[in-house]
C-alpha atoms as a PDB file:
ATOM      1  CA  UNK A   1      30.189   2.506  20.388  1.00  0.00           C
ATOM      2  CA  UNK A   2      27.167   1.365  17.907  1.00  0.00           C
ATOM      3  CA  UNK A   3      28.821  -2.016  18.263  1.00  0.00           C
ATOM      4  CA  UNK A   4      28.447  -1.895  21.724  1.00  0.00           C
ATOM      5  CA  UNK A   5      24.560  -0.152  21.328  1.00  0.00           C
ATOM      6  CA  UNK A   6      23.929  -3.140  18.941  1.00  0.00           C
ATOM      7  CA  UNK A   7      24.935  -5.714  21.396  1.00  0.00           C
ATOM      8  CA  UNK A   8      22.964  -4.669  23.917  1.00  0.00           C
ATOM      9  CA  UNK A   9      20.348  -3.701  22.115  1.00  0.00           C
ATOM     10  CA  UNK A  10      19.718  -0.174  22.217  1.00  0.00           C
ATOM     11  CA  UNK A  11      18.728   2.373  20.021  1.00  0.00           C
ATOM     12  CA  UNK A  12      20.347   5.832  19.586  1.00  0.00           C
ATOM     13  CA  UNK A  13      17.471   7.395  21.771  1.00  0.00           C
ATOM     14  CA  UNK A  14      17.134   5.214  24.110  1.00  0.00           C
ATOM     15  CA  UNK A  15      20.727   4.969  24.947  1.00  0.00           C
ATOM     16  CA  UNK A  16      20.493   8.808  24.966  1.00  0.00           C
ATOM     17  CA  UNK A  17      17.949   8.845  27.120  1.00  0.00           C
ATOM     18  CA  UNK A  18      19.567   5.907  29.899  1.00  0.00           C
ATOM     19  CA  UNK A  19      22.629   8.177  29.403  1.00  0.00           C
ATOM     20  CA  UNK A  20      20.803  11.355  30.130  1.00  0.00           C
ATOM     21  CA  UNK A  21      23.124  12.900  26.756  1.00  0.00           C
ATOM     22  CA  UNK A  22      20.957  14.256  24.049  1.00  0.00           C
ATOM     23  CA  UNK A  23      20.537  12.164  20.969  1.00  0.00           C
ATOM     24  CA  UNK A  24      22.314  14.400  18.739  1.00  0.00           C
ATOM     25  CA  UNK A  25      25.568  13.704  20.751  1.00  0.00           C
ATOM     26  CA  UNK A  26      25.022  10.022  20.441  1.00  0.00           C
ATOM     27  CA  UNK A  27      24.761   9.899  16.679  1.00  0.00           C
ATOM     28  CA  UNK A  28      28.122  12.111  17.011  1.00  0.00           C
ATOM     29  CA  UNK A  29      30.225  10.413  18.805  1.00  0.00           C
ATOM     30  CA  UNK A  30      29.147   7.103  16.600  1.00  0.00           C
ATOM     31  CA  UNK A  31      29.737   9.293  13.051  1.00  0.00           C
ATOM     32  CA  UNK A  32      33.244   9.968  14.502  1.00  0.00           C
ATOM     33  CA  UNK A  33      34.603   6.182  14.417  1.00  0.00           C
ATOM     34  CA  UNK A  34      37.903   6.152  16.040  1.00  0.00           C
ATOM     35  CA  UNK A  35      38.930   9.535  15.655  1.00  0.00           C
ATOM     36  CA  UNK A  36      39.336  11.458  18.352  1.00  0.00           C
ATOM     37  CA  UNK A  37      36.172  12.412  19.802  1.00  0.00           C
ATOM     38  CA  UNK A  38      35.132  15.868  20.976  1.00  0.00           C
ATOM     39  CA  UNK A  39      32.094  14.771  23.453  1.00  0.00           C
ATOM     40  CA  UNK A  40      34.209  15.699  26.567  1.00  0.00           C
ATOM     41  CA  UNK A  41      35.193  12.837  28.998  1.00  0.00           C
ATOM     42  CA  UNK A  42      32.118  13.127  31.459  1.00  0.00           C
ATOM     43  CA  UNK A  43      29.952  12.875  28.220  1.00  0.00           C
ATOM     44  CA  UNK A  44      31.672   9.690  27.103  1.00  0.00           C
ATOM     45  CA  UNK A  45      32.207   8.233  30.774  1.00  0.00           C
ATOM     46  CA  UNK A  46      28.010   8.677  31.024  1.00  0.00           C
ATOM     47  CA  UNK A  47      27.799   6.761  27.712  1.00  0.00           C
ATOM     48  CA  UNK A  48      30.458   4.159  28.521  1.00  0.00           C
ATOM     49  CA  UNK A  49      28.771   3.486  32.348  1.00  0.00           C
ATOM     50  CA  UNK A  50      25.335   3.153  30.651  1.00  0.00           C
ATOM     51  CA  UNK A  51      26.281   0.683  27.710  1.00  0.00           C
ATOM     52  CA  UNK A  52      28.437  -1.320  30.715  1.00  0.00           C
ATOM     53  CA  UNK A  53      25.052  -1.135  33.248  1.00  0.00           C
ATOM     54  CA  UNK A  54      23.687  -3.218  29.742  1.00  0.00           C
ATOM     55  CA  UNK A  55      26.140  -5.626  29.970  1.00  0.00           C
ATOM     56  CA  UNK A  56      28.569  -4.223  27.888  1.00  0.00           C
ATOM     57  CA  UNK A  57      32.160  -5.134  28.163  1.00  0.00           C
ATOM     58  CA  UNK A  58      34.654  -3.045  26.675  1.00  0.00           C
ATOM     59  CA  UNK A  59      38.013  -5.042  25.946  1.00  0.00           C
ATOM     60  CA  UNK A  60      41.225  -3.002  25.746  1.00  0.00           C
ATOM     61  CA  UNK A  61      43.291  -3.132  22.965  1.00  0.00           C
ATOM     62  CA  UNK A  62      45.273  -6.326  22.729  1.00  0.00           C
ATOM     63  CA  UNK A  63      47.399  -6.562  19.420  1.00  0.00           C
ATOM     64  CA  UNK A  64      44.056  -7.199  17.665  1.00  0.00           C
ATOM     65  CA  UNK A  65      42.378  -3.901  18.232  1.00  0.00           C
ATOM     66  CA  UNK A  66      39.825  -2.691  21.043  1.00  0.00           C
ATOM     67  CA  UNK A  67      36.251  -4.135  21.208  1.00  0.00           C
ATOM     68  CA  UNK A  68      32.971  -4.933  22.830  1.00  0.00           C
ATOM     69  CA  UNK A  69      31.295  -7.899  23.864  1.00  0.00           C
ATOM     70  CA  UNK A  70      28.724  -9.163  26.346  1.00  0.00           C
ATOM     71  CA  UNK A  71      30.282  -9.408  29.577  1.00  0.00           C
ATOM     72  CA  UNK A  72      29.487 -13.429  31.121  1.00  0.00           C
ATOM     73  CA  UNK A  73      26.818 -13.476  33.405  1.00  0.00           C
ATOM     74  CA  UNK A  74      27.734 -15.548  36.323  1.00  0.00           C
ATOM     75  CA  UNK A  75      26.141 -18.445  37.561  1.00  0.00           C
ATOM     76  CA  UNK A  76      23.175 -17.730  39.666  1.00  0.00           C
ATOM     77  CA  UNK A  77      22.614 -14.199  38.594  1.00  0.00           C
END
């Protein structure tokens, strides 16, 4: 998730904020790493909607591990 902040260039308040989570659950769910994480799924599905409205592109795991990137923007747009 702070990959995905980082790429899109949001802070840990603002992307609380866009989000409408409080900040303290941000920096949580970011000190948990890939552990299991306690947020609740509409807490997480909030967060994960608002990093993709960024331009955020989540990229399911593959053989190489899950990541992030900035989705393409498409011609014209």
């Amino acid at each position: 998730m702070k990959a995905a902040r980082a790429l899109c260039g949001l802070g840990q308040t603002e992307l609380a904020e866009r989000s409408e989570v409080h900040a303290n659950t941000i920096r949580k769910m970011e000190s948990q790493g890939e552990s299991v994480l306690s947020s609740g799924l509409a807490t997480i599905q909030k967060v994960q909607r608002t990093l993709e409205a960024a331009g955020v592109e989540f990229i399911a795991e593959n053989g190489g591990g899950p990541g992030v990137r900035l989705k393409k923007s498409r011609e014209g747009e």
